[in-house]
N, C-alpha and C. Protein backbone atom coordinates (compact mmCIF):
# COMPACT_ATOMS: atom_id res chain seq x y z
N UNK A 1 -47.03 -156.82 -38.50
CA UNK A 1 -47.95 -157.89 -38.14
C UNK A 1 -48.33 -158.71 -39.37
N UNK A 2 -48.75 -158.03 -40.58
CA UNK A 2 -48.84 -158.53 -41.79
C UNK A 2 -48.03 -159.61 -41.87
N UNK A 3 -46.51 -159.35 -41.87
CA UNK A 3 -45.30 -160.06 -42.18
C UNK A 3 -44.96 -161.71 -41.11
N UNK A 4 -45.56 -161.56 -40.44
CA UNK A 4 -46.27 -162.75 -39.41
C UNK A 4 -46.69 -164.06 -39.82
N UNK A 5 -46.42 -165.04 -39.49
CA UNK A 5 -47.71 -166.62 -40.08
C UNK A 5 -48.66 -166.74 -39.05
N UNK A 6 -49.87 -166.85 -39.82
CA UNK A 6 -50.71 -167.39 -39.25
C UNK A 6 -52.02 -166.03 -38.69
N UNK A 7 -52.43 -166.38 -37.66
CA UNK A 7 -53.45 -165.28 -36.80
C UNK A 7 -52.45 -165.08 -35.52
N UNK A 8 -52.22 -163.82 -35.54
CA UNK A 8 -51.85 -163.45 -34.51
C UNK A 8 -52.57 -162.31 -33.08
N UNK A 9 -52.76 -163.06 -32.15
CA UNK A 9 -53.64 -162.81 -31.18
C UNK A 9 -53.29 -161.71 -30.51
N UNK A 10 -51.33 -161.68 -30.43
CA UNK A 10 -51.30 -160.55 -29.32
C UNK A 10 -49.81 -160.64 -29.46
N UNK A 11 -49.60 -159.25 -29.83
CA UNK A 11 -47.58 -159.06 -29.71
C UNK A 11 -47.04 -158.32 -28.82
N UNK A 12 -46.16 -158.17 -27.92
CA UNK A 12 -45.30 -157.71 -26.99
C UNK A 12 -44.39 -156.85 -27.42
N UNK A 13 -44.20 -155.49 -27.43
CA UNK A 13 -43.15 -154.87 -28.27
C UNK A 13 -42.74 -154.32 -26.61
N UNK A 14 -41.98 -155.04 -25.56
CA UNK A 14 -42.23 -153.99 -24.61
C UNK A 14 -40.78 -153.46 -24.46
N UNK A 15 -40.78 -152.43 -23.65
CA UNK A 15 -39.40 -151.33 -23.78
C UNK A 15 -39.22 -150.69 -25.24
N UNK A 16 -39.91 -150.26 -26.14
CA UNK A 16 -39.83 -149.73 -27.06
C UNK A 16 -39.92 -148.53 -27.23
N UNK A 17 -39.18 -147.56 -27.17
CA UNK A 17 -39.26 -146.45 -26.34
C UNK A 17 -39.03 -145.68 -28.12
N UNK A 18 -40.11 -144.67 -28.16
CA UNK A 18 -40.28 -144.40 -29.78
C UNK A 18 -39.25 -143.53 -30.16
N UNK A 19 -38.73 -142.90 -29.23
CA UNK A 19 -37.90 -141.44 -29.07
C UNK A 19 -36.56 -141.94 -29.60
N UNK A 20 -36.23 -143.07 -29.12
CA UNK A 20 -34.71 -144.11 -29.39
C UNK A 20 -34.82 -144.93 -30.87
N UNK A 21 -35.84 -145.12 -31.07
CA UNK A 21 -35.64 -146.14 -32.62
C UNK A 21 -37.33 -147.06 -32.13
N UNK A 22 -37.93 -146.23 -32.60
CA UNK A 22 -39.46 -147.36 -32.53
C UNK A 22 -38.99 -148.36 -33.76
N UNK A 23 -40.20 -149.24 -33.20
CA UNK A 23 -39.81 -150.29 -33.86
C UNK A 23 -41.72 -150.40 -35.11
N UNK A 24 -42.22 -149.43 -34.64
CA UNK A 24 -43.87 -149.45 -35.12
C UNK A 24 -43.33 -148.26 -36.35
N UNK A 25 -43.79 -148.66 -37.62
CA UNK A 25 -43.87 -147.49 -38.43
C UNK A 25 -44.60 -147.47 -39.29
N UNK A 26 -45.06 -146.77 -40.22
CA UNK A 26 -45.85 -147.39 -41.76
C UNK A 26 -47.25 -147.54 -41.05
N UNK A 27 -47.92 -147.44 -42.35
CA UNK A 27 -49.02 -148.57 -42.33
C UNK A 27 -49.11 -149.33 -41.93
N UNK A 28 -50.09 -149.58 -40.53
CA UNK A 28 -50.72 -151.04 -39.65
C UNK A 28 -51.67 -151.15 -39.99
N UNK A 29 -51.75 -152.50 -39.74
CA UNK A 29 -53.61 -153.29 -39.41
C UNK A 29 -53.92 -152.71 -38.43
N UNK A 30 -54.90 -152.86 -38.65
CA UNK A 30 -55.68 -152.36 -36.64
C UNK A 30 -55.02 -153.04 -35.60
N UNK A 31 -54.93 -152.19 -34.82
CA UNK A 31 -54.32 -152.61 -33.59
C UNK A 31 -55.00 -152.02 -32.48
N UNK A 32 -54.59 -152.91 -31.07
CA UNK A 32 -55.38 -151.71 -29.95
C UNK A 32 -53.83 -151.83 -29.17
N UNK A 33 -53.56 -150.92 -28.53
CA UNK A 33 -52.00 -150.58 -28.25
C UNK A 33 -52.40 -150.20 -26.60
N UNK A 34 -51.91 -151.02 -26.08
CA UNK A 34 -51.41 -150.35 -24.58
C UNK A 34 -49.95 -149.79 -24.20
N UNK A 35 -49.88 -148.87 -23.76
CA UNK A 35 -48.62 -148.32 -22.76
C UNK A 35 -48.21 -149.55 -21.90
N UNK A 36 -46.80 -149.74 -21.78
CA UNK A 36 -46.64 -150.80 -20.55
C UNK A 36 -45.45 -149.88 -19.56
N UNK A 37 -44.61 -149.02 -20.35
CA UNK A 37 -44.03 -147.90 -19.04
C UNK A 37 -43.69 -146.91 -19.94
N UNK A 38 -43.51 -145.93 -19.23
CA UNK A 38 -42.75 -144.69 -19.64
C UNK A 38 -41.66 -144.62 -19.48
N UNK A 39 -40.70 -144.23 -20.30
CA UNK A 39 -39.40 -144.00 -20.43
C UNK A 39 -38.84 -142.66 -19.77
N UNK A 40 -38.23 -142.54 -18.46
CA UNK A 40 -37.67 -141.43 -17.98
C UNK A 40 -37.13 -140.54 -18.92
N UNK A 41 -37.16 -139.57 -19.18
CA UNK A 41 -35.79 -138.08 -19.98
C UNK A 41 -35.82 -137.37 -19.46
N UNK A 42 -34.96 -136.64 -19.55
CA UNK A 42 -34.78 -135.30 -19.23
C UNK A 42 -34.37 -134.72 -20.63
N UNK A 43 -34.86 -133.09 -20.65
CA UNK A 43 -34.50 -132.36 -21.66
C UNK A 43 -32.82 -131.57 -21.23
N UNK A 44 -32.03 -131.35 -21.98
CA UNK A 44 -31.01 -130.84 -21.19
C UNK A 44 -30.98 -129.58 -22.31
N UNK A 45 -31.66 -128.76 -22.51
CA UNK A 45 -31.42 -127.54 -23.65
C UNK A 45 -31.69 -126.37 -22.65
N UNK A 46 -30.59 -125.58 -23.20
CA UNK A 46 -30.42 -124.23 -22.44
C UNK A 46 -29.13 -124.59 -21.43
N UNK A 47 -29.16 -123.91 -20.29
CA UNK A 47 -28.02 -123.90 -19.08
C UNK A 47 -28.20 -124.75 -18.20
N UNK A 48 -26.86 -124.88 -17.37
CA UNK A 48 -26.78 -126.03 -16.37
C UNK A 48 -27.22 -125.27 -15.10
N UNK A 49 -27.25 -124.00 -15.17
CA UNK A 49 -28.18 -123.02 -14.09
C UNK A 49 -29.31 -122.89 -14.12
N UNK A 50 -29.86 -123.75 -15.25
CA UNK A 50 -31.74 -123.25 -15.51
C UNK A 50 -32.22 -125.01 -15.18
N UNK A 51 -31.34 -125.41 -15.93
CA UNK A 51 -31.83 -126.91 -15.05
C UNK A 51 -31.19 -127.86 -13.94
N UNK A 52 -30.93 -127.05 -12.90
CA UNK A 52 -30.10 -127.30 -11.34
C UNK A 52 -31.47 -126.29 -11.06
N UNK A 53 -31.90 -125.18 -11.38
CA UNK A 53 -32.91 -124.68 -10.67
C UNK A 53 -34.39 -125.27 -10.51
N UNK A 54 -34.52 -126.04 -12.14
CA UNK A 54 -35.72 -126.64 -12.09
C UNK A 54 -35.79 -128.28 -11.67
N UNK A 55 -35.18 -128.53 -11.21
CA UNK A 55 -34.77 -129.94 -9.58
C UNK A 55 -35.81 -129.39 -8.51
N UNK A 56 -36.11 -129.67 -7.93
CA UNK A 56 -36.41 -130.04 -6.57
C UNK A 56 -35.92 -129.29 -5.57
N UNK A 57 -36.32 -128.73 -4.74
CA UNK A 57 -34.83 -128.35 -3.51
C UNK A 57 -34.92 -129.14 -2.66
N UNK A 58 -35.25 -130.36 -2.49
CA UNK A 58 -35.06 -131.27 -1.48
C UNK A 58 -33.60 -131.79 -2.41
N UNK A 59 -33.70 -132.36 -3.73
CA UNK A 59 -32.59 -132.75 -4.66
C UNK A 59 -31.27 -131.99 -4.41
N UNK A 60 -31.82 -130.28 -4.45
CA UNK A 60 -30.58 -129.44 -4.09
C UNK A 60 -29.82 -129.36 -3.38
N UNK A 61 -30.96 -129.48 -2.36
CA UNK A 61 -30.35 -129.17 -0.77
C UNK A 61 -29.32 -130.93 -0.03
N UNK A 62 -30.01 -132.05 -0.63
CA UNK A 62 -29.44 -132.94 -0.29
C UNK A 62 -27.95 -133.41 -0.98
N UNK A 63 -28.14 -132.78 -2.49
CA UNK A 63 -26.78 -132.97 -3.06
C UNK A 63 -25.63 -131.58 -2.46
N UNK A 64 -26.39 -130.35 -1.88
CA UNK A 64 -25.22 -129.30 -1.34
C UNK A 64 -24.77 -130.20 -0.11
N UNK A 65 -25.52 -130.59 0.67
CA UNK A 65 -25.53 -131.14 1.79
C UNK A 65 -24.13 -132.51 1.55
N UNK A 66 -24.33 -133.39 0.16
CA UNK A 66 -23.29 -134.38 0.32
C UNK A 66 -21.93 -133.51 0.06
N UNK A 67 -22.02 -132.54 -0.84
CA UNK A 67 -20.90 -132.05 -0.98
C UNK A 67 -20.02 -131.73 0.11
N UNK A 68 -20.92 -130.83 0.73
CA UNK A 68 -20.29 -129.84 2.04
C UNK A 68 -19.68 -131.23 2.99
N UNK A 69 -20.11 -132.37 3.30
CA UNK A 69 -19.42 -133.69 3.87
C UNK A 69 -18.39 -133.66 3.74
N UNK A 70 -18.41 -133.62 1.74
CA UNK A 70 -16.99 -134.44 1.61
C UNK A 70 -16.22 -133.14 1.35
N UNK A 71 -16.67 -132.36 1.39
CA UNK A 71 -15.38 -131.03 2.29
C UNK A 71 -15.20 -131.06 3.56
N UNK A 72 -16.04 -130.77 4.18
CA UNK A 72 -15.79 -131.04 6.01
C UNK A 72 -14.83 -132.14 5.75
N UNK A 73 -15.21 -133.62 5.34
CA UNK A 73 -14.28 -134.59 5.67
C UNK A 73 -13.26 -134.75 5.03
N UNK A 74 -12.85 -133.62 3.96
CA UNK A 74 -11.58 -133.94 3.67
C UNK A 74 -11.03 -134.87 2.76
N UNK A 75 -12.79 -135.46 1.74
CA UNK A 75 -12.15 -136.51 0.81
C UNK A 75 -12.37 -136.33 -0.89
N UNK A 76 -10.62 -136.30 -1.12
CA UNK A 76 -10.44 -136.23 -2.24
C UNK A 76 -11.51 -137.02 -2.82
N UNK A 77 -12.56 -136.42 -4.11
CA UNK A 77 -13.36 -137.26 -4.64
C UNK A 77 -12.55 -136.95 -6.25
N UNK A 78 -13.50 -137.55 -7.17
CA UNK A 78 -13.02 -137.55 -9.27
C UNK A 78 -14.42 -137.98 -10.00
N UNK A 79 -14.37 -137.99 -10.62
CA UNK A 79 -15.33 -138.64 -11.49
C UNK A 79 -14.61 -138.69 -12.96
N UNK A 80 -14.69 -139.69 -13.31
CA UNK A 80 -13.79 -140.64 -14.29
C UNK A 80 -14.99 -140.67 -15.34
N UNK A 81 -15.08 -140.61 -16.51
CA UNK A 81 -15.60 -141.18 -17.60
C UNK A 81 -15.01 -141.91 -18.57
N UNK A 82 -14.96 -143.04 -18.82
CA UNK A 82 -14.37 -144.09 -19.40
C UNK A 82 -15.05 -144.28 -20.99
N UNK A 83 -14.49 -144.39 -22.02
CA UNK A 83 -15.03 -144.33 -23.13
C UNK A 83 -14.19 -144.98 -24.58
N UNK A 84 -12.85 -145.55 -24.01
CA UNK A 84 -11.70 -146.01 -24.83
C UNK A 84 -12.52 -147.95 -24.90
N UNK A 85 -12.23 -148.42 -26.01
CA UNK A 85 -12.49 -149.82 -25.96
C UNK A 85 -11.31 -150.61 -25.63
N UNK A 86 -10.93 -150.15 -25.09
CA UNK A 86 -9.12 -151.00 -24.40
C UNK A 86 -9.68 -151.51 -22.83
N UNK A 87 -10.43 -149.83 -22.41
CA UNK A 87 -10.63 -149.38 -21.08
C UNK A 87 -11.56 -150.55 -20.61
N UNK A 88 -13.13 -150.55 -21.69
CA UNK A 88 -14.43 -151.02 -21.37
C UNK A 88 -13.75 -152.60 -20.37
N UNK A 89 -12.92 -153.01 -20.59
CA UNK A 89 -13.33 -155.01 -19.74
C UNK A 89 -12.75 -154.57 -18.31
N UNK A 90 -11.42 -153.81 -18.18
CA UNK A 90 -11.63 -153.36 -16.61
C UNK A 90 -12.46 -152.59 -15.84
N UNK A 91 -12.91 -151.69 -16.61
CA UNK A 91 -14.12 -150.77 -16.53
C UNK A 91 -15.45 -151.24 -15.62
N UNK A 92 -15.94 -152.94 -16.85
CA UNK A 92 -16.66 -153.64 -16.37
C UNK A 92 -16.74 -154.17 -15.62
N UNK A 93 -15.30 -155.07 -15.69
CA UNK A 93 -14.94 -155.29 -14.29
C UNK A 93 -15.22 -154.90 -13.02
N UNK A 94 -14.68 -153.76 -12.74
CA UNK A 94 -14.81 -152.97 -11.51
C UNK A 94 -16.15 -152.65 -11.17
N UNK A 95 -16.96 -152.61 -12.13
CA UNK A 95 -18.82 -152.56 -11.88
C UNK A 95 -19.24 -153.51 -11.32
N UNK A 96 -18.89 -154.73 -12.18
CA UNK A 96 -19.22 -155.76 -11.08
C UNK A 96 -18.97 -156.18 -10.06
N UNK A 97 -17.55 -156.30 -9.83
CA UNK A 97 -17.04 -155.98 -8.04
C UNK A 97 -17.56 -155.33 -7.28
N UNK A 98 -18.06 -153.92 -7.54
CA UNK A 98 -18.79 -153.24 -6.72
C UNK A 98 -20.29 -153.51 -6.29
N UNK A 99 -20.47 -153.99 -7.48
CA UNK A 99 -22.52 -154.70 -8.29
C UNK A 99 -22.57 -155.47 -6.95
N UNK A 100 -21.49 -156.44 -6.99
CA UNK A 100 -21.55 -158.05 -6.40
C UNK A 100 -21.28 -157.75 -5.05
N UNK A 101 -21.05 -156.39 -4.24
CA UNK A 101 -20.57 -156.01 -3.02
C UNK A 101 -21.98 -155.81 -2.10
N UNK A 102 -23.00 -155.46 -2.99
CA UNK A 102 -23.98 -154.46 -2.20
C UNK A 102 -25.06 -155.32 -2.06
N UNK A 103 -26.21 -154.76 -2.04
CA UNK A 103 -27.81 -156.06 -2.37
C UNK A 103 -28.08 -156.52 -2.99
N UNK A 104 -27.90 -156.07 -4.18
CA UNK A 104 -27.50 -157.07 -5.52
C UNK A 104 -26.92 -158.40 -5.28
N UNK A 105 -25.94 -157.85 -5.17
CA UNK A 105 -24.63 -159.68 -4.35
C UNK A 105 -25.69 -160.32 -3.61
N UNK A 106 -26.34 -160.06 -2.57
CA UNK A 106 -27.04 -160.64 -2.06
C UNK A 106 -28.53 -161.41 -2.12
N UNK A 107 -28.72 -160.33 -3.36
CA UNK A 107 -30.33 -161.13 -4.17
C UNK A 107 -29.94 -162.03 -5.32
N UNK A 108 -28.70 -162.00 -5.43
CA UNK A 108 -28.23 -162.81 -6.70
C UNK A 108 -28.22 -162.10 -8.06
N UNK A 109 -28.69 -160.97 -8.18
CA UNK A 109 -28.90 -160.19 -9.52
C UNK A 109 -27.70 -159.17 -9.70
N UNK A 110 -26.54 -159.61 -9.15
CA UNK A 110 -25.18 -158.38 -9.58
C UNK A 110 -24.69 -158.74 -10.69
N UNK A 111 -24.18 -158.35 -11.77
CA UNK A 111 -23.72 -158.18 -12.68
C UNK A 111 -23.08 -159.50 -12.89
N UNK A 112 -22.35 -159.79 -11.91
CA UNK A 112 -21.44 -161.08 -11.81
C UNK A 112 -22.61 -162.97 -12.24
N UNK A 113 -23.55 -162.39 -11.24
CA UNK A 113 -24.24 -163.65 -10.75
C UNK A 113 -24.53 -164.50 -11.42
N UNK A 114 -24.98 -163.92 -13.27
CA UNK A 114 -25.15 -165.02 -14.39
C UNK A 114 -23.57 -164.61 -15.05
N UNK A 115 -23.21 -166.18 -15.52
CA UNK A 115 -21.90 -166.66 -15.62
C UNK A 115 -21.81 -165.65 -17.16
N UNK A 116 -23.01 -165.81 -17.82
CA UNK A 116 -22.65 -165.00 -19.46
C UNK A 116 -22.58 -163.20 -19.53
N UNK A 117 -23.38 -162.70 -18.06
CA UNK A 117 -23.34 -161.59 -18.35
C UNK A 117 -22.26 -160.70 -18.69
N UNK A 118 -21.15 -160.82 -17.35
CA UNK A 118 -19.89 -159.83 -17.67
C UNK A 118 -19.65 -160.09 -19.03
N UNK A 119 -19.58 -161.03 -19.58
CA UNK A 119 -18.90 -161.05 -21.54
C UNK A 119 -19.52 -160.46 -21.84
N UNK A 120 -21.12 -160.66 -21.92
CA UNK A 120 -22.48 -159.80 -22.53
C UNK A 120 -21.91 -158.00 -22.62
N UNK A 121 -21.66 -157.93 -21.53
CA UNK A 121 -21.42 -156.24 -21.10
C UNK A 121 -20.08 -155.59 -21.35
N UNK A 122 -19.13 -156.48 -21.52
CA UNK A 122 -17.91 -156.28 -21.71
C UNK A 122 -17.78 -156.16 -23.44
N UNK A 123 -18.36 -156.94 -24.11
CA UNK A 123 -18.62 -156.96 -25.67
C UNK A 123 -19.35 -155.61 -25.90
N UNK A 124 -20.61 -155.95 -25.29
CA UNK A 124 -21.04 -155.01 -26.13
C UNK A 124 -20.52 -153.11 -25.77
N UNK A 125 -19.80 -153.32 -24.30
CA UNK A 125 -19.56 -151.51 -24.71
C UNK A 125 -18.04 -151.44 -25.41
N UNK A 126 -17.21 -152.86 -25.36
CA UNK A 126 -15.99 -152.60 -26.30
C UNK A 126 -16.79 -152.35 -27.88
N UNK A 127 -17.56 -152.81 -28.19
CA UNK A 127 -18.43 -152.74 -29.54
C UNK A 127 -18.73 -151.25 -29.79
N UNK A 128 -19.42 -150.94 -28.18
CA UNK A 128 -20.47 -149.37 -28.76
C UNK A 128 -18.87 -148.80 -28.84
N UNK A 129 -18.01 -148.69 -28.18
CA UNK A 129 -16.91 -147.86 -27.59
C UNK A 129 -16.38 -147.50 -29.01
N UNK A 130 -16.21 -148.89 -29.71
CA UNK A 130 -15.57 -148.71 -31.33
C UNK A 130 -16.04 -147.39 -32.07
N UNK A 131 -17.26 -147.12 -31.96
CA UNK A 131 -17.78 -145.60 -32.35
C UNK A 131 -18.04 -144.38 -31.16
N UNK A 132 -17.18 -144.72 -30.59
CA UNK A 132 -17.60 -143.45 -29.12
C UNK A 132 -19.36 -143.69 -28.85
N UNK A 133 -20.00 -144.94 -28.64
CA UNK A 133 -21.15 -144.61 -28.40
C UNK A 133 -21.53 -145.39 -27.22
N UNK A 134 -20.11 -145.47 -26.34
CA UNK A 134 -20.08 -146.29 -25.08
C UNK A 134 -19.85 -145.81 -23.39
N UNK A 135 -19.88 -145.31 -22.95
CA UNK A 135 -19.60 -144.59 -21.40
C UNK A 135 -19.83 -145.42 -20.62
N UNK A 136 -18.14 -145.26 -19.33
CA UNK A 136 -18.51 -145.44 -18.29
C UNK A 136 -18.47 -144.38 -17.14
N UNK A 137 -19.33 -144.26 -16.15
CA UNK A 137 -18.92 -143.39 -15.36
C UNK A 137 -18.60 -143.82 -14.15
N UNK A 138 -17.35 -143.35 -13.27
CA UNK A 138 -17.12 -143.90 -12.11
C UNK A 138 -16.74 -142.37 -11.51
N UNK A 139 -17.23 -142.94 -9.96
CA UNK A 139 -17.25 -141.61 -9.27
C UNK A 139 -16.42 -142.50 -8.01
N UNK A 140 -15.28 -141.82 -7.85
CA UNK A 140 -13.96 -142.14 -6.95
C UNK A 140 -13.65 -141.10 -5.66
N UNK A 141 -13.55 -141.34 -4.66
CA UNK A 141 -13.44 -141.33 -3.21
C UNK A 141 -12.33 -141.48 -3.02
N UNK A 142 -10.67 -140.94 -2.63
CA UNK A 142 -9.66 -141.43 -2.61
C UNK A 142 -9.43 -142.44 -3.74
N UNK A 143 -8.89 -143.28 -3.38
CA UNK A 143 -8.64 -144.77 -4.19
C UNK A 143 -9.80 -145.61 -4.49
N UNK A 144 -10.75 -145.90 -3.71
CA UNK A 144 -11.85 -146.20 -3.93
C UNK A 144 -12.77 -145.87 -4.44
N UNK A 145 -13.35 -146.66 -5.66
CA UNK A 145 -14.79 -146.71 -6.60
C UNK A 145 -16.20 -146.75 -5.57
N UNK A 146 -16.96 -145.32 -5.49
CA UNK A 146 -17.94 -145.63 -4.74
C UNK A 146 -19.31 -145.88 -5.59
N UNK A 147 -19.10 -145.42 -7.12
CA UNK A 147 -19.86 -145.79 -7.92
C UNK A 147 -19.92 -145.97 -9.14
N UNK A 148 -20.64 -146.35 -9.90
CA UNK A 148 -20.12 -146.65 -11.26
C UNK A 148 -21.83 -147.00 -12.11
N UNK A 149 -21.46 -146.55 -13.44
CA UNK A 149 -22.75 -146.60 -14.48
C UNK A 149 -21.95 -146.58 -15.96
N UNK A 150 -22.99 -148.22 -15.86
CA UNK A 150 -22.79 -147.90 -17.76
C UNK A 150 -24.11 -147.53 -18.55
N UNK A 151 -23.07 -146.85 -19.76
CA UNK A 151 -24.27 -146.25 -20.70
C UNK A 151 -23.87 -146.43 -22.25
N UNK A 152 -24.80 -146.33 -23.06
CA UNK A 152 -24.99 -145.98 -24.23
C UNK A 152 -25.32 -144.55 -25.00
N UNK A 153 -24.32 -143.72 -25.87
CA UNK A 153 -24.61 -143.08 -25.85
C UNK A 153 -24.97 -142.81 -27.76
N UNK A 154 -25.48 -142.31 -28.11
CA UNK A 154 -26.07 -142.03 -29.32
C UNK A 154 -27.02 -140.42 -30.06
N UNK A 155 -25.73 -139.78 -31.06
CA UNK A 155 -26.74 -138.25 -30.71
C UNK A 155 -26.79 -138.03 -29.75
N UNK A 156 -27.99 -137.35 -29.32
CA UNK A 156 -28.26 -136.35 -27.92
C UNK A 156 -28.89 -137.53 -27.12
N UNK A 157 -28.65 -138.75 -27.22
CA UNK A 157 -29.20 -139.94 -26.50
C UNK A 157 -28.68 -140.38 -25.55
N UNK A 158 -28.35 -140.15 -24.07
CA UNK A 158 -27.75 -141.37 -23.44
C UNK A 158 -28.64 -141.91 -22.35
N UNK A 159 -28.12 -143.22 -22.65
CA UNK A 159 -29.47 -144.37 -22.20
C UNK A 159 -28.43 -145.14 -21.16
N UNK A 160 -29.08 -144.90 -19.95
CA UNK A 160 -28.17 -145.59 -18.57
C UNK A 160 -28.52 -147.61 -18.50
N UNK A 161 -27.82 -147.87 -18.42
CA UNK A 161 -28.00 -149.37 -18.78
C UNK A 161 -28.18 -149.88 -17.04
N UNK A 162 -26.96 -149.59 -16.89
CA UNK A 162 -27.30 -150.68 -14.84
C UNK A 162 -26.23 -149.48 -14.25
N UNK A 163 -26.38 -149.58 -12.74
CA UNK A 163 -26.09 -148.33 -12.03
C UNK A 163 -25.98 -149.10 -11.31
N UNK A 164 -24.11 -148.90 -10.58
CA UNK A 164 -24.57 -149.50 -8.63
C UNK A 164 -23.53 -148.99 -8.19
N UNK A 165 -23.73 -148.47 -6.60
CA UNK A 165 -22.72 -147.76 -5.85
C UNK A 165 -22.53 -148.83 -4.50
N UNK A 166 -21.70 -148.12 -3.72
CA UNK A 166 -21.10 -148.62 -1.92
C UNK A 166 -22.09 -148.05 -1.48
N UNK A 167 -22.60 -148.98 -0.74
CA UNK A 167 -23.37 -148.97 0.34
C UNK A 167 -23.06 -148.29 1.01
């Protein structure tokens, strides 16, 4: 704030999530600080049996429940993680096709809808990808993409950027 011109009345640091890289450090002036959201985590230390138990069993029971479907029905599923910077622009691609398929497409906010974004998203995970600090995940149904998420990943950090599946 010091480093500022002038009097400054009131600064916005919002999404600054301290756990990822605060941006507040050192010695401040007085300040009065509000919360504006909390940042979801999960801890993932210990087993994948100790935290599948500490879920929900509505969570449990509804994810045994999709499974047992797509056995009854017989459909080959995959889940793909994408992480090569060759991969990231079809990758993206295919997010947005799917983005631009569902309510999104229809509220105007799919990935596609502003003309700069796909570059925006396509740069920057060929960028993170350059250091493995880029993921995509797609979860496949036969031939078909029923969902897809990009992320950032960093250390024990991964930070989900936009998420969209088939309706």
């Amino acid at each position: 704030l010091r480093s500022l011109s002038g009097l400054v009345v009131q600064l916005d640091l919002l999404c600054n999530d301290p756990n990822v890289g605060g941006v507040v450090s050192g010695s401040e002036p007085p300040t009065r600080r509000q919360n504006h959201a909390l940042t979801m985590n999960l801890s993932l230390d210990g087993s994948l049996a100790n935290f599948w138990a500490g879920r929900s069993k509505k969570l449990q029971s509804n994810i045994k429940r999709y499974f047992q479907r797509i056995q009854t029905d017989n459909i080959p599923w995959r889940m793909d993680v994408i992480n090569s910077p060759s991969d990231m622009s079809d990758a993206v691609t295919r997010y947005g096709q799917l983005d631009v398929a569902g309510w999104t497409g229809i509220e105007g906010t799919a990935l596609p809808s502003a003309p700069r974004q796909p570059a925006f998203y396509v740069e920057l995970m060929q960028s993170a990808a350059q250091s493995d600090q880029a993921r995509v995940f797609e979860l496949w149904f036969d031939n078909t993409l029923v969902a897809s998420r990009l992320a950032l990943a960093r250390g024990n950090v991964l930070v989900m950027l936009k998420t969209t599946y088939s309706e």
